[in-house]
Protein backbone atom coordinates (compact mmCIF):
# COMPACT_ATOMS: atom_id res chain seq x y z
CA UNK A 1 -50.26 83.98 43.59
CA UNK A 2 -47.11 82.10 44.45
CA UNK A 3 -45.95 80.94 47.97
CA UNK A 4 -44.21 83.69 49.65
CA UNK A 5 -41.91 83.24 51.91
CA UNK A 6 -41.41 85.90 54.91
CA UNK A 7 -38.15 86.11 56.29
CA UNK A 8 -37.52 87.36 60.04
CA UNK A 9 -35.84 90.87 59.78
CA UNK A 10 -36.55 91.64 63.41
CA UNK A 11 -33.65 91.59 65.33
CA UNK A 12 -34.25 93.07 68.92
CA UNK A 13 -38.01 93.10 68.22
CA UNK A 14 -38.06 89.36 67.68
CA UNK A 15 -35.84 89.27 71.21
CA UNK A 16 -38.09 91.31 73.21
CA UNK A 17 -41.22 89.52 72.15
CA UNK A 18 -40.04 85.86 72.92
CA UNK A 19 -41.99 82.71 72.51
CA UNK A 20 -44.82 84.82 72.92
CA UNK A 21 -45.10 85.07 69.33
CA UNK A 22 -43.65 82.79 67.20
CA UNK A 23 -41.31 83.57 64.10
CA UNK A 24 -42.93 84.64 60.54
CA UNK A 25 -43.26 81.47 58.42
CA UNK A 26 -43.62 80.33 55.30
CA UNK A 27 -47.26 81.82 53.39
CA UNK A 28 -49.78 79.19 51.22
CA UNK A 29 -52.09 79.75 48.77
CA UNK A 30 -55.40 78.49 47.88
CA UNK A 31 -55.31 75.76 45.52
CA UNK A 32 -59.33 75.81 43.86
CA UNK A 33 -60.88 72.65 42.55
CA UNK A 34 -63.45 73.10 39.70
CA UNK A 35 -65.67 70.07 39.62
CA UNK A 36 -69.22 69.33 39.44
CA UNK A 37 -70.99 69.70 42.43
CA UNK A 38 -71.83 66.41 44.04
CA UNK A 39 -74.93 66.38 46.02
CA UNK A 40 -76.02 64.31 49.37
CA UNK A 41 -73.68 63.90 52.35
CA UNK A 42 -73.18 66.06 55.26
CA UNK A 43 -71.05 69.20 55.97
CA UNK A 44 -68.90 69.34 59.28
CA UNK A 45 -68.05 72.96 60.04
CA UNK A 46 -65.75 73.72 63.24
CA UNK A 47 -66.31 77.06 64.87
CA UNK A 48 -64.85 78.89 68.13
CA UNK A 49 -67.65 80.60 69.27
CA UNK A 50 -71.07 79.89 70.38
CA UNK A 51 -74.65 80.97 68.21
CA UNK A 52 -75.97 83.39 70.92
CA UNK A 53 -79.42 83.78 69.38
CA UNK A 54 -81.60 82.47 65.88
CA UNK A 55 -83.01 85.63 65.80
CA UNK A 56 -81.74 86.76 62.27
CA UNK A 57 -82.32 90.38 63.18
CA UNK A 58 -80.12 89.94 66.03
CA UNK A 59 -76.82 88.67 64.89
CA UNK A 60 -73.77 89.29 66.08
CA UNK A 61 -70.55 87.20 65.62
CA UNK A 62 -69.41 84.30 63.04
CA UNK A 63 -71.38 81.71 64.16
CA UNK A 64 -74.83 83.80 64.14
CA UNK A 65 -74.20 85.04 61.35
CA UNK A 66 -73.54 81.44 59.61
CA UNK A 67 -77.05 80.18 61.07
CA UNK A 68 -78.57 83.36 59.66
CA UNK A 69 -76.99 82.99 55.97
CA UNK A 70 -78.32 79.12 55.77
CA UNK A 71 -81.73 79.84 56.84
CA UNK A 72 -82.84 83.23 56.23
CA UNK A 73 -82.94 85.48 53.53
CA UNK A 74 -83.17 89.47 52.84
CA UNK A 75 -84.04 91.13 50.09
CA UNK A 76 -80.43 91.36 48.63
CA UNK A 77 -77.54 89.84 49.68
CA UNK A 78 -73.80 90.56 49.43
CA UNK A 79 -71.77 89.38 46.01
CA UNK A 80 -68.07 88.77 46.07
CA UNK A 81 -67.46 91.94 45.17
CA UNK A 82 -69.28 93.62 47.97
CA UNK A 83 -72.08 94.29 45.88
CA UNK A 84 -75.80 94.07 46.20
CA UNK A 85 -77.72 90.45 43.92
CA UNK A 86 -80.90 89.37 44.30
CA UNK A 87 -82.13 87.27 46.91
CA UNK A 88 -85.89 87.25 48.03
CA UNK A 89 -86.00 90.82 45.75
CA UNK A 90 -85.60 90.10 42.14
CA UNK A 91 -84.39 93.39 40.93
CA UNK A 92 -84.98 97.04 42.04
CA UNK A 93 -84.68 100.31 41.16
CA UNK A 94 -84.51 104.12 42.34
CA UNK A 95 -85.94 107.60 41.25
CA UNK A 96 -83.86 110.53 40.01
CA UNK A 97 -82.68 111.43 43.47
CA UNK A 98 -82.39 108.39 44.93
CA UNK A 99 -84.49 109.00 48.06
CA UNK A 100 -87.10 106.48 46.38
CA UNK A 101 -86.09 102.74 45.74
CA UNK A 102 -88.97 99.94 44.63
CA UNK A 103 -88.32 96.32 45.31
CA UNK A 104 -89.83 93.62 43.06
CA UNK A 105 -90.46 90.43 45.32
CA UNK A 106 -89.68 87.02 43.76
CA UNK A 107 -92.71 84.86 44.05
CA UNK A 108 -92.62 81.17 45.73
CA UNK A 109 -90.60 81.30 48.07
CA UNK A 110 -91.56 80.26 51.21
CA UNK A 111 -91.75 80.99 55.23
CA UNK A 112 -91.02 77.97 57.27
CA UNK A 113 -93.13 77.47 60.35
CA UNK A 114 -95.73 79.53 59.51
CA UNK A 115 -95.77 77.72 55.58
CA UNK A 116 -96.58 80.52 53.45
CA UNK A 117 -95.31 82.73 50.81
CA UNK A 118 -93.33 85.64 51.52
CA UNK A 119 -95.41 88.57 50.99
CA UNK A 120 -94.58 92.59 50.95
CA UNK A 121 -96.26 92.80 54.69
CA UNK A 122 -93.27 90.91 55.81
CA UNK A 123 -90.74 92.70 54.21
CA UNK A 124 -92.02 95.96 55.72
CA UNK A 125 -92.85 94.25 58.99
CA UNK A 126 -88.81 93.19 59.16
CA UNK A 127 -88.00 96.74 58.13
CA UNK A 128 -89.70 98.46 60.87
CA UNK A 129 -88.59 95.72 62.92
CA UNK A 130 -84.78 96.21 62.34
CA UNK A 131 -85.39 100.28 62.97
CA UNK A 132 -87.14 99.96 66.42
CA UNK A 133 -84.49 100.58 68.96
CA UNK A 134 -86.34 97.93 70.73
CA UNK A 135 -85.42 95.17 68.98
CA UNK A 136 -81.72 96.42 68.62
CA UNK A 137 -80.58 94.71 65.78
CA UNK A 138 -76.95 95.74 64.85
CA UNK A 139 -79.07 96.62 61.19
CA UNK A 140 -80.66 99.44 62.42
CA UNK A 141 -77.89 101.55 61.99
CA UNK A 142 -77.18 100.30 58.36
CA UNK A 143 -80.64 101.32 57.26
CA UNK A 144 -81.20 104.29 58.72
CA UNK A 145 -81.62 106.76 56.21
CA UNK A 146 -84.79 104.54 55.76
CA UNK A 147 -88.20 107.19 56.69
CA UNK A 148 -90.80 104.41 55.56
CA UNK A 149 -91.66 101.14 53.34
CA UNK A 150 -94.88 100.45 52.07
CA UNK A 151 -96.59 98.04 49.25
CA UNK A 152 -96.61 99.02 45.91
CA UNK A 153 -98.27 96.07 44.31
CA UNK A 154 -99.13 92.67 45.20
CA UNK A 155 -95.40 91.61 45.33
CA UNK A 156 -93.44 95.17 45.48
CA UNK A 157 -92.04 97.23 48.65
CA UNK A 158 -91.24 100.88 48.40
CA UNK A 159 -89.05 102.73 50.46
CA UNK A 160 -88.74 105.61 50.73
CA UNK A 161 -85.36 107.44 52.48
CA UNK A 162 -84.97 110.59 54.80
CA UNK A 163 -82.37 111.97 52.53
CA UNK A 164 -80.30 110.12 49.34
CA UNK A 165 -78.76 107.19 49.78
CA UNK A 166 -76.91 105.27 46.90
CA UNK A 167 -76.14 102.55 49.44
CA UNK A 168 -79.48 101.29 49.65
CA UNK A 169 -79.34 97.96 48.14
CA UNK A 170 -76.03 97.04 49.75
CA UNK A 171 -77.55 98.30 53.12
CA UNK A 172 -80.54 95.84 52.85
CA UNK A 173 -77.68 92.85 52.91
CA UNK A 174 -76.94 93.41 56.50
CA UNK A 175 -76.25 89.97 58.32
CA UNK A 176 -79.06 91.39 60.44
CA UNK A 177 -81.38 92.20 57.66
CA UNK A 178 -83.86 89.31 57.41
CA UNK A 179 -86.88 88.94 56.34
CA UNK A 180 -89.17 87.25 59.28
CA UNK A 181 -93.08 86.80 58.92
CA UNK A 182 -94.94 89.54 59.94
CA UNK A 183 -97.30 87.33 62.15
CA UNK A 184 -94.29 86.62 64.37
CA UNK A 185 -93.44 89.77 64.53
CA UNK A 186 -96.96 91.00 65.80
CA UNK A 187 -97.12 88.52 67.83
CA UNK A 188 -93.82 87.74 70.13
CA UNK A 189 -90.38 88.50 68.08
CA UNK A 190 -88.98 86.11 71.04
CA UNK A 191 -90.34 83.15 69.10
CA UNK A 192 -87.57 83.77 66.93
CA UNK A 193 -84.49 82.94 69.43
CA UNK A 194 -85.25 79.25 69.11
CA UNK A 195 -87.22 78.46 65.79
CA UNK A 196 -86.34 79.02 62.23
CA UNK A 197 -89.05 81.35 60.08
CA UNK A 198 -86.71 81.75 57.28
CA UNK A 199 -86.92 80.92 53.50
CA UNK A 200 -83.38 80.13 53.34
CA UNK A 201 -81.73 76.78 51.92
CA UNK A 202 -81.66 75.43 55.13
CA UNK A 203 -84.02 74.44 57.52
CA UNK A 204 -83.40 73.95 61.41
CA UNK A 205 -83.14 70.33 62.21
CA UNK A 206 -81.35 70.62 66.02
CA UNK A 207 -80.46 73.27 68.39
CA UNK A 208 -78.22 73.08 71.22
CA UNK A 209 -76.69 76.53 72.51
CA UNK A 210 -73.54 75.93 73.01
CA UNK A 211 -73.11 72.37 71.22
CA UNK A 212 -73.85 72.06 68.25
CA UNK A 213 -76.57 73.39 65.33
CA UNK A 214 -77.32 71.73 62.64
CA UNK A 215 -79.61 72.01 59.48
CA UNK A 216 -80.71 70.23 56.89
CA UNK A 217 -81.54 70.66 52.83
CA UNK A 218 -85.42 72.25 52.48
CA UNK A 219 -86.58 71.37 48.82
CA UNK A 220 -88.59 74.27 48.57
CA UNK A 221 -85.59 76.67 48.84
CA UNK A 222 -86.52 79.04 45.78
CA UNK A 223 -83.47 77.89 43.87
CA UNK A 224 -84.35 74.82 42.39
CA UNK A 225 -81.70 71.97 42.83
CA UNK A 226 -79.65 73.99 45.60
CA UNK A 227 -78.15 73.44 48.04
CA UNK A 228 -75.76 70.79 47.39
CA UNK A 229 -75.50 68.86 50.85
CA UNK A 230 -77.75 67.01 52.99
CA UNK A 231 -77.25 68.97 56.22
CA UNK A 232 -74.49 70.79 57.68
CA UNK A 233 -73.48 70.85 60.99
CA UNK A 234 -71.32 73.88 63.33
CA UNK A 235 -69.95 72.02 66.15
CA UNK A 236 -68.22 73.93 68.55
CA UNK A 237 -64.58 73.88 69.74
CA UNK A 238 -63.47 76.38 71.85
CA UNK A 239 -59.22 74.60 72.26
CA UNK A 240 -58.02 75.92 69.41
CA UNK A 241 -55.76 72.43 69.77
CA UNK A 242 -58.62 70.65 69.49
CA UNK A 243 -60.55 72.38 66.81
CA UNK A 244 -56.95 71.38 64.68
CA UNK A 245 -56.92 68.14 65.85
CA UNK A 246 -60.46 67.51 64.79
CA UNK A 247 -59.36 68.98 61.23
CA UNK A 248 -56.23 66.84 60.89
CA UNK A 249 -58.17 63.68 62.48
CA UNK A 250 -60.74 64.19 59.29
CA UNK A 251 -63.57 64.71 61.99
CA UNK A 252 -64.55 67.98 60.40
CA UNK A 253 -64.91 69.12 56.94
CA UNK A 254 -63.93 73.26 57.42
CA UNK A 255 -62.32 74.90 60.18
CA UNK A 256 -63.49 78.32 59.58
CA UNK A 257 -60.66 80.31 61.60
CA UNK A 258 -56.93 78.91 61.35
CA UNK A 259 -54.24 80.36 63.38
CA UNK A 260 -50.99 82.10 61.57
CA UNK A 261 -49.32 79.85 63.36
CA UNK A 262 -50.66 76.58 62.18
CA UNK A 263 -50.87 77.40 58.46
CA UNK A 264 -47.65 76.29 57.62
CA UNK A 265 -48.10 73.09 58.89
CA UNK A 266 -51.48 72.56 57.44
CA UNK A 267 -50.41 73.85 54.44
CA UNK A 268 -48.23 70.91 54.15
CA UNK A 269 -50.66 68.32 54.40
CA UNK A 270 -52.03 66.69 51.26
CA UNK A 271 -55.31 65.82 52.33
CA UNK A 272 -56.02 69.53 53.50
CA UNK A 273 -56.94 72.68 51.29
CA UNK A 274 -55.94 75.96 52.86
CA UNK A 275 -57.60 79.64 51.51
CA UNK A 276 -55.55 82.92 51.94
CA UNK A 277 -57.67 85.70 51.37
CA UNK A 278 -56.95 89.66 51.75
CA UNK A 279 -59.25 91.36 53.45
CA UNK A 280 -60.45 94.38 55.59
CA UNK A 281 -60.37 92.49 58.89
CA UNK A 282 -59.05 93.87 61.88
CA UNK A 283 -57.67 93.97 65.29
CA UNK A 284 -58.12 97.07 67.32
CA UNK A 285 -57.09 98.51 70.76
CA UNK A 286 -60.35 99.71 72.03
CA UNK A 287 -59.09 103.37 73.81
CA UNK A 288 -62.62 104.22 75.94
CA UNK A 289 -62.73 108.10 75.45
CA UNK A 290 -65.12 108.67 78.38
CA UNK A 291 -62.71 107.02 80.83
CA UNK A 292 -59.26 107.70 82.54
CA UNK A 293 -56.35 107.79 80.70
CA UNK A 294 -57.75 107.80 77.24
CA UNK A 295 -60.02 111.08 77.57
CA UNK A 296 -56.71 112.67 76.79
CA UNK A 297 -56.12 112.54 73.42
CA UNK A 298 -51.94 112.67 74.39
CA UNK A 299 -52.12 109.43 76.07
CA UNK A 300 -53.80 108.15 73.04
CA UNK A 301 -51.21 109.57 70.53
CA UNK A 302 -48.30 108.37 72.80
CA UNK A 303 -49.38 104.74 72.29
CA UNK A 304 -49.36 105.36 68.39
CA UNK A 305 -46.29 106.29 68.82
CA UNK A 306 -44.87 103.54 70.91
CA UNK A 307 -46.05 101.03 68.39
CA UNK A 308 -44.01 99.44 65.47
CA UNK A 309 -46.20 98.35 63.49
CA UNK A 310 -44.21 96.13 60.66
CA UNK A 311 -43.07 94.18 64.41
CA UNK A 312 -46.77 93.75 64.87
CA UNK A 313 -47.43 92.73 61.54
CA UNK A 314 -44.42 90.19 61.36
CA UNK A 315 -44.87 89.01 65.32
CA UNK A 316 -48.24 88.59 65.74
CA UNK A 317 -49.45 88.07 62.10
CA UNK A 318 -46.55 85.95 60.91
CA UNK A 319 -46.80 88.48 58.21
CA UNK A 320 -50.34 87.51 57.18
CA UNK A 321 -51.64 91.16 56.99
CA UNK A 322 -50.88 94.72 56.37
CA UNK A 323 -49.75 97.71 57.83
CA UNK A 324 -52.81 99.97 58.85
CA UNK A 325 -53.48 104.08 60.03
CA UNK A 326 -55.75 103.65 62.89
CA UNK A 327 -58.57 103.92 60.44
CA UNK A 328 -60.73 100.98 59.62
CA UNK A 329 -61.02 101.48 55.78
CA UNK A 330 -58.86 99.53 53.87
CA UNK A 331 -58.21 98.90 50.17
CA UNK A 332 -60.65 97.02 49.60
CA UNK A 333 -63.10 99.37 50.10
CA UNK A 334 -64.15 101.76 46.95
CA UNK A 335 -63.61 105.25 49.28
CA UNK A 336 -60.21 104.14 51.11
CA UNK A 337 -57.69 106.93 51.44
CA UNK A 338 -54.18 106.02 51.78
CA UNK A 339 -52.40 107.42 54.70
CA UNK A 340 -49.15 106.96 56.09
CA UNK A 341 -49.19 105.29 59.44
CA UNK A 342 -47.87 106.95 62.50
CA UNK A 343 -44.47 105.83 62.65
CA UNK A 344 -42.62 104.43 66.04
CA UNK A 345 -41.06 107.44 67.54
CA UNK A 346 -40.01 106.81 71.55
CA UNK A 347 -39.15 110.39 72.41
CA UNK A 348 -42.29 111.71 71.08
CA UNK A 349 -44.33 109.18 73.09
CA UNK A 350 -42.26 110.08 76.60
CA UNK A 351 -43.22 113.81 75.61
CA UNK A 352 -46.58 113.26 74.84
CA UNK A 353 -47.17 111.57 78.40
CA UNK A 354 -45.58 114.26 79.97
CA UNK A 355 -47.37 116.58 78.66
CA UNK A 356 -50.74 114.60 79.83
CA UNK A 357 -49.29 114.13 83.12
CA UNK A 358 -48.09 111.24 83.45
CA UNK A 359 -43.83 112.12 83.58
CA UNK A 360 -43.10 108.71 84.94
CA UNK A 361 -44.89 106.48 83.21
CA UNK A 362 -48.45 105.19 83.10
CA UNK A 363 -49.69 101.38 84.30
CA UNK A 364 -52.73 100.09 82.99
CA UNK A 365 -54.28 96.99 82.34
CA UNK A 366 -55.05 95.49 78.92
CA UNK A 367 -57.79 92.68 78.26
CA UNK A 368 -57.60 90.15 75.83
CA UNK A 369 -59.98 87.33 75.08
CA UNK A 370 -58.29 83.79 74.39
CA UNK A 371 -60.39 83.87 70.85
CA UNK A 372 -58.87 83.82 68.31
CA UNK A 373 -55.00 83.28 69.73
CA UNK A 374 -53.76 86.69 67.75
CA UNK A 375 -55.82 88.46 70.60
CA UNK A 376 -53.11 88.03 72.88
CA UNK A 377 -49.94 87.95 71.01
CA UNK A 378 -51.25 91.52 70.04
CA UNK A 379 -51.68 92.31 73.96
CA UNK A 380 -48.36 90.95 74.90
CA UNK A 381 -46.56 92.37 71.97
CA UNK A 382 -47.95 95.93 72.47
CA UNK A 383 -46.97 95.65 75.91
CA UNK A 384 -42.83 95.40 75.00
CA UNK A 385 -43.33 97.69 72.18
CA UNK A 386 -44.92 100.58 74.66
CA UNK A 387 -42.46 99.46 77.73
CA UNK A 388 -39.91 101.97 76.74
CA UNK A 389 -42.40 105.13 76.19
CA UNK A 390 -43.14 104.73 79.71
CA UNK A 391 -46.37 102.49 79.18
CA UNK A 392 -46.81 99.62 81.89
CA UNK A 393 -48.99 97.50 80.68
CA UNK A 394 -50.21 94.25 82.73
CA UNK A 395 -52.19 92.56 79.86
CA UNK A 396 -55.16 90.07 81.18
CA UNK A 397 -56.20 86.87 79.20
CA UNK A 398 -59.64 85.31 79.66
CA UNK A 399 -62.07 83.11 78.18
CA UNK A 400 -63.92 85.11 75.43
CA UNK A 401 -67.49 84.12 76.95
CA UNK A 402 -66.57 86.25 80.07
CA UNK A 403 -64.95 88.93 77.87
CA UNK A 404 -67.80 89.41 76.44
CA UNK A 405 -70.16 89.79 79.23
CA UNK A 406 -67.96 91.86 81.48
CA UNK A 407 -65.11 93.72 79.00
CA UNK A 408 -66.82 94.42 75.80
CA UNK A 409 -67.74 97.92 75.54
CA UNK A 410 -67.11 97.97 79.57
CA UNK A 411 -63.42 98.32 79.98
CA UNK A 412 -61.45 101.06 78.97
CA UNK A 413 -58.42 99.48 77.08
CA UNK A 414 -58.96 95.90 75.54
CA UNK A 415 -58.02 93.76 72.29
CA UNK A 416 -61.29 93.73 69.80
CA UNK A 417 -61.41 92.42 65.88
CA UNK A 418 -63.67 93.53 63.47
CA UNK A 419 -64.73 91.49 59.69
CA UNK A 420 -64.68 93.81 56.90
CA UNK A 421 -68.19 95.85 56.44
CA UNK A 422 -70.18 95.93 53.17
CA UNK A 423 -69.30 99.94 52.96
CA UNK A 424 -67.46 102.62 54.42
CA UNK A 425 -71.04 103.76 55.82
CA UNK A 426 -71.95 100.78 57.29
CA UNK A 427 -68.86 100.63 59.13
CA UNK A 428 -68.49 104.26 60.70
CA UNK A 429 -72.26 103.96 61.60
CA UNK A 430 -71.54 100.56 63.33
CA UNK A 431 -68.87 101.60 65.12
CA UNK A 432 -67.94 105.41 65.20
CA UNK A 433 -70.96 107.51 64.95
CA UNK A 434 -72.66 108.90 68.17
CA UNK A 435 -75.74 106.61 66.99
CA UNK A 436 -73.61 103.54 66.58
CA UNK A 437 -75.16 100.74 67.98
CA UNK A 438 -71.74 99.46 68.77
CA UNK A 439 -69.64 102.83 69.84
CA UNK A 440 -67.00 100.97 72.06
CA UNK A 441 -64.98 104.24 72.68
CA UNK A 442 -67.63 106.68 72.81
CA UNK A 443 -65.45 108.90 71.01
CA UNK A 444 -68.75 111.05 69.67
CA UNK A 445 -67.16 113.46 67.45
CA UNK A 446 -69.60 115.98 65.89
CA UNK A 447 -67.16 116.54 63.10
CA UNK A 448 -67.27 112.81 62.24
CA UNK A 449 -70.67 112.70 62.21
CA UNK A 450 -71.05 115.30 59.79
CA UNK A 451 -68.80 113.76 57.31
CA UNK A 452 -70.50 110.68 57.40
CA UNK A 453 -74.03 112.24 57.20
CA UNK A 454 -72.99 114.24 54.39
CA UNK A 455 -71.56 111.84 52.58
CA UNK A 456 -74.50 109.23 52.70
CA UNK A 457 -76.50 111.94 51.04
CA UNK A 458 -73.97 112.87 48.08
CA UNK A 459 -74.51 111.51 44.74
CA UNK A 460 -70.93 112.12 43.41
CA UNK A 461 -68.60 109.65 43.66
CA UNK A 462 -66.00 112.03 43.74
CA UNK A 463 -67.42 114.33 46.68
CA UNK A 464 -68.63 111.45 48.48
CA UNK A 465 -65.22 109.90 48.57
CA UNK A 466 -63.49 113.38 49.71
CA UNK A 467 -66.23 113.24 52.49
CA UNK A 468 -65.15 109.86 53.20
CA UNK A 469 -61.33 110.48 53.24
CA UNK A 470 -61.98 113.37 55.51
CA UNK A 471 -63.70 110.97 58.18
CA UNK A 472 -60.50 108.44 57.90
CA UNK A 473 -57.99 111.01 58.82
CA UNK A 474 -59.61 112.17 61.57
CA UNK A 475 -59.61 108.95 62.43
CA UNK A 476 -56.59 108.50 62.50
CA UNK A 477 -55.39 112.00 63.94
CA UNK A 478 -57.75 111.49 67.21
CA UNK A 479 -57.33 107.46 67.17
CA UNK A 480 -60.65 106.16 69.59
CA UNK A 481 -59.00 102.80 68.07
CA UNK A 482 -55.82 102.12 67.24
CA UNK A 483 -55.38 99.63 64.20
CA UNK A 484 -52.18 98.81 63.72
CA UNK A 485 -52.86 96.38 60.83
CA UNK A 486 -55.47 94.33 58.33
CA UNK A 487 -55.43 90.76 58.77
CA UNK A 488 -55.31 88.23 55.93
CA UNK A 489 -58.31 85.51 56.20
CA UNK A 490 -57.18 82.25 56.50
CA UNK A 491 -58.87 78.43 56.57
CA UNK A 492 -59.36 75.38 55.82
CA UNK A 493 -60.53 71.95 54.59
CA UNK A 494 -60.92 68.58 53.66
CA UNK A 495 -60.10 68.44 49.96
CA UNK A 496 -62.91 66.64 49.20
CA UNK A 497 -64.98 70.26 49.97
CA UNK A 498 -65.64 71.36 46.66
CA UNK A 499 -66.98 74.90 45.69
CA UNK A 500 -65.84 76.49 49.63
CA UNK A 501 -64.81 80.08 49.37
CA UNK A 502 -64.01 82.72 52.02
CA UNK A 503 -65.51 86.34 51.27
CA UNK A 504 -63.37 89.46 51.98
CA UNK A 505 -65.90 90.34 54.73
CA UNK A 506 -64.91 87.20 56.71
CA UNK A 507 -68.51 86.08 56.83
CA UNK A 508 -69.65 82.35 55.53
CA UNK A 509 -71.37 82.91 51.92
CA UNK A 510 -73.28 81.13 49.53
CA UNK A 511 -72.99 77.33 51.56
CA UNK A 512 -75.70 76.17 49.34
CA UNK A 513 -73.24 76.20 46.46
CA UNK A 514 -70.61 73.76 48.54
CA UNK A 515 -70.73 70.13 48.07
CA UNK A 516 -68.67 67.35 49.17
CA UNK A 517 -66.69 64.85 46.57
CA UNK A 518 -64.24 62.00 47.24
CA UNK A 519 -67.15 59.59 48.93
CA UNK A 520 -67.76 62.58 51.28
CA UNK A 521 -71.25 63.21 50.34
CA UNK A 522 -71.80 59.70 51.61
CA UNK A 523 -71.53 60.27 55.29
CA UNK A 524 -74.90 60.96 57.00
């Protein structure tokens, strides 16, 4: 794809939103390097937020789910294409009806810390584990149409499903779906928050929470000659300025998360590769349901309407992204349904917050962590774009530790982001179901719930998409979140990292298969 070049067409938009965001900018593209994989050296990868927890089955942002991908391993695990390969399961298979799926288990490969081979008790042991509301693992709600998994041979795992479910496989490649010994299961799951169990290519070599992880190469991982690099380490950088600096200064090898803003300039620098990747990633104003003003769902439809949304794309995106409906379900995805997004219409706001009550206005505050930066230029752009509808909105930056501890799920009107999700499914029942382990708004619509039940269960493509579609316009008609656009992935590195790629979901694949060139793999 050639360089693109986005020209400002903003006018007063551009005025009213300052240097608070900057100007669109000129677009790169990834420039791939095929070359034999290089092995030895080690693997400097920059992140912005902290691993909370090794506990594979308890995962929950970038950086946990990094650790999880280069130690553990579940039965499948998520292809470029969002679908279901082989990882500790060989190959599988389903009955007629699909409420039956068997599991072959690939032999050799082996549990660190307890040094053993990975067995069928462990993969139903992690199972039950990730559908016990006690361990709340964001998983559970993936693999719930799960009823039971049992042996069915010496290295074979049955499960059987409380109605059919074509997902399955896909499902069991959950970030949060490890497989964990059994014994450590049985005996304290805890043990797991600060040791590594996994049969992954990596093995844990240092752990310091908020500093710096790092593993190294096991030579027993079950494919032979992999990975590539000695050790990799995530070191922590939570100044975006210095996370760049460290880039540009050649003291780290990836930088997971670049800014819009900085791509240009690193685009321009010969010694750095950057990746562009389209994607179902998102940022979302969190509208709590339960809680004054957003129980009404007027006030919620006059902020669609106060919204331009090309302004947000061009503003806060520098025009790395796409317009979105205020449903999560992009193109990407194999059920999207393509619906116009509500369109910026000032008079219809004003009306609409009349009609809730509000006839002068309405003040409110609006939380943003300062991770990533587009966080806030969404806050302080939405707050000009909704000024003249009659929204005052005093929008409140702080560090995204604290926001996650006290505004997450807490606060009724906040700035969140969301990766792209393996399905449809796995999305709605992490986030919008009445189950959802993560139901920010508490919207709990019954007539959601029933599309997505439904649809789990249908074998057509055709009805199940229909069911699908259905859920994403109500969606968007009763907006619990509105998403006023998908966001492009972008990164990068040294260009002696050979064989780096960014998935659609966001999430750091496959780092077995990276190596380092160029007298990289030298360093130690």
């Amino acid at each position: 794809m050639p360089a693109l070049t986005l020209l400002p067409r903003l006018g007063r938009r551009a005025f009213l939103l300052g240097s608070a965001v900057s100007a669109a900018m000129l677009a790169g593209t990834p420039r791939l390097r095929a070359q034999t994989p290089v092995r030895g050296g080690l693997l400097r990868i920059s992140i912005s937020q902290r691993v909370n927890t090794l506990n594979p089955l308890r995962h929950s942002n970038a950086s946990d789910y990094m650790a999880g991908e280069m130690m553990y391993s579940g039965l499948t695990r998520l292809g470029w294409k969002m679908e279901a390969l082989p990882d500790l399961a060989t190959r599988w298979d389903a009955n007629q009806d699909l409420t039956v799926w068997t599991f072959q288990l690939r032999r050799g490969a082996m549990f660190r810390g307890v040094n053993r081979e990975v067995t069928p008790r462990d993969a139903i042991a992690s199972i039950k584990a990730m559908l016990d509301p006690a361990t709340a693992s964001p998983a559970r709600a993936a693999l719930s149409p799960i009823k039971e998994a049992m042996e069915a041979g010496p290295a074979a795992v049955k499960v059987t499903l409380n109605y059919p479910f074509s997902d399955l496989p896909v499902a069991l490649a959950h970030n949060d779906a490890r497989i964990v010994p059994a014994e450590i299961l049985e005996k304290d799951i805890k043990l797991l928050e600060t040791a590594d169990y996994g049969t992954g290519p990596f093995k844990l070599k240092d752990y310091e929470p908020g500093r710096i992880l790092r593993v190294e190469r096991d030579p027993r991982y079950f494919q032979a000659g992999k990975p590539y690099v000695n050790a990799i380490e995530q070191r922590i950088y939570p100044d975006l300025a210095a996370e760049l600096a460290a880039l540009l200064n050649k003291e780290s090898d990836i930088m997971l998360g670049l800014a819009e803003t900085d791509f240009d300039q690193v685009s321009k620098n010969p010694a750095i590769q950057t990746y562009r990747v389209q994607s179902g990633r998102f940022f979302n104003l969190v509208l709590r349901t339960d809680q004054k003003p957003f129980d009404d769902v007027r006030v919620r439809r006059a902020l669609q309407f106060s919204l331009d949304r090309q302004a947000l794309v061009d503003l806060v995106l520098q025009g790395f992204g796409r317009v979105a409906a205020d449903s999560p379900i992009s193109s990407e995805y194999p059920f999207y349904r393509a619906m116009p997004p509500v369109r910026q219409d000032i008079t219809q706001a004003k009306k609409l917050l009349a009609e809730a009550g509000y006839p002068n206005g309405l003040r409110i505050v609006l939380y943003c962590a300062n991770r990533p930066a587009a966080r806030s230029a969404l806050g302080i752009a939405v707050k000009e774009l909704a000024k003249p509808a009659g929204f005052d909105i005093d929008v409140q930056t702080i560090a995204y530790d604290a926001y996650n501890v006290t505004i997450w799920r807490k606060a009724n009107f906040y700035v969140a982001n969301w990766n792209m999700q393996p399905t449809e499914d796995a999305l709605f029942g992490l986030l919008f179901t009445t189950d959802a382990p993560w139901n920010d708004t508490q919207w709990n619509n019954a007539a959601f719930d029933d599309l997505v039940r439904r649809a789990r269960a249908t074998r057509d493509p055709a009805a199940r998409g229909k069911l699908y579609g259905d859920a994403q316009s109500l969606l968007n008609a009763e907006c619990p979140y509105i998403i006023p656009f998908f966001q492009d992935i972008l990164s990068a590195s040294q260009k002696w990292v050979v064989n780096y790629r960014i998935h659609p979901r966001g999430g750091q694949y496959f780092l077995e298969e990276v190596s380092l060139a160029d007298g990289g793999a030298m360093r130690k």
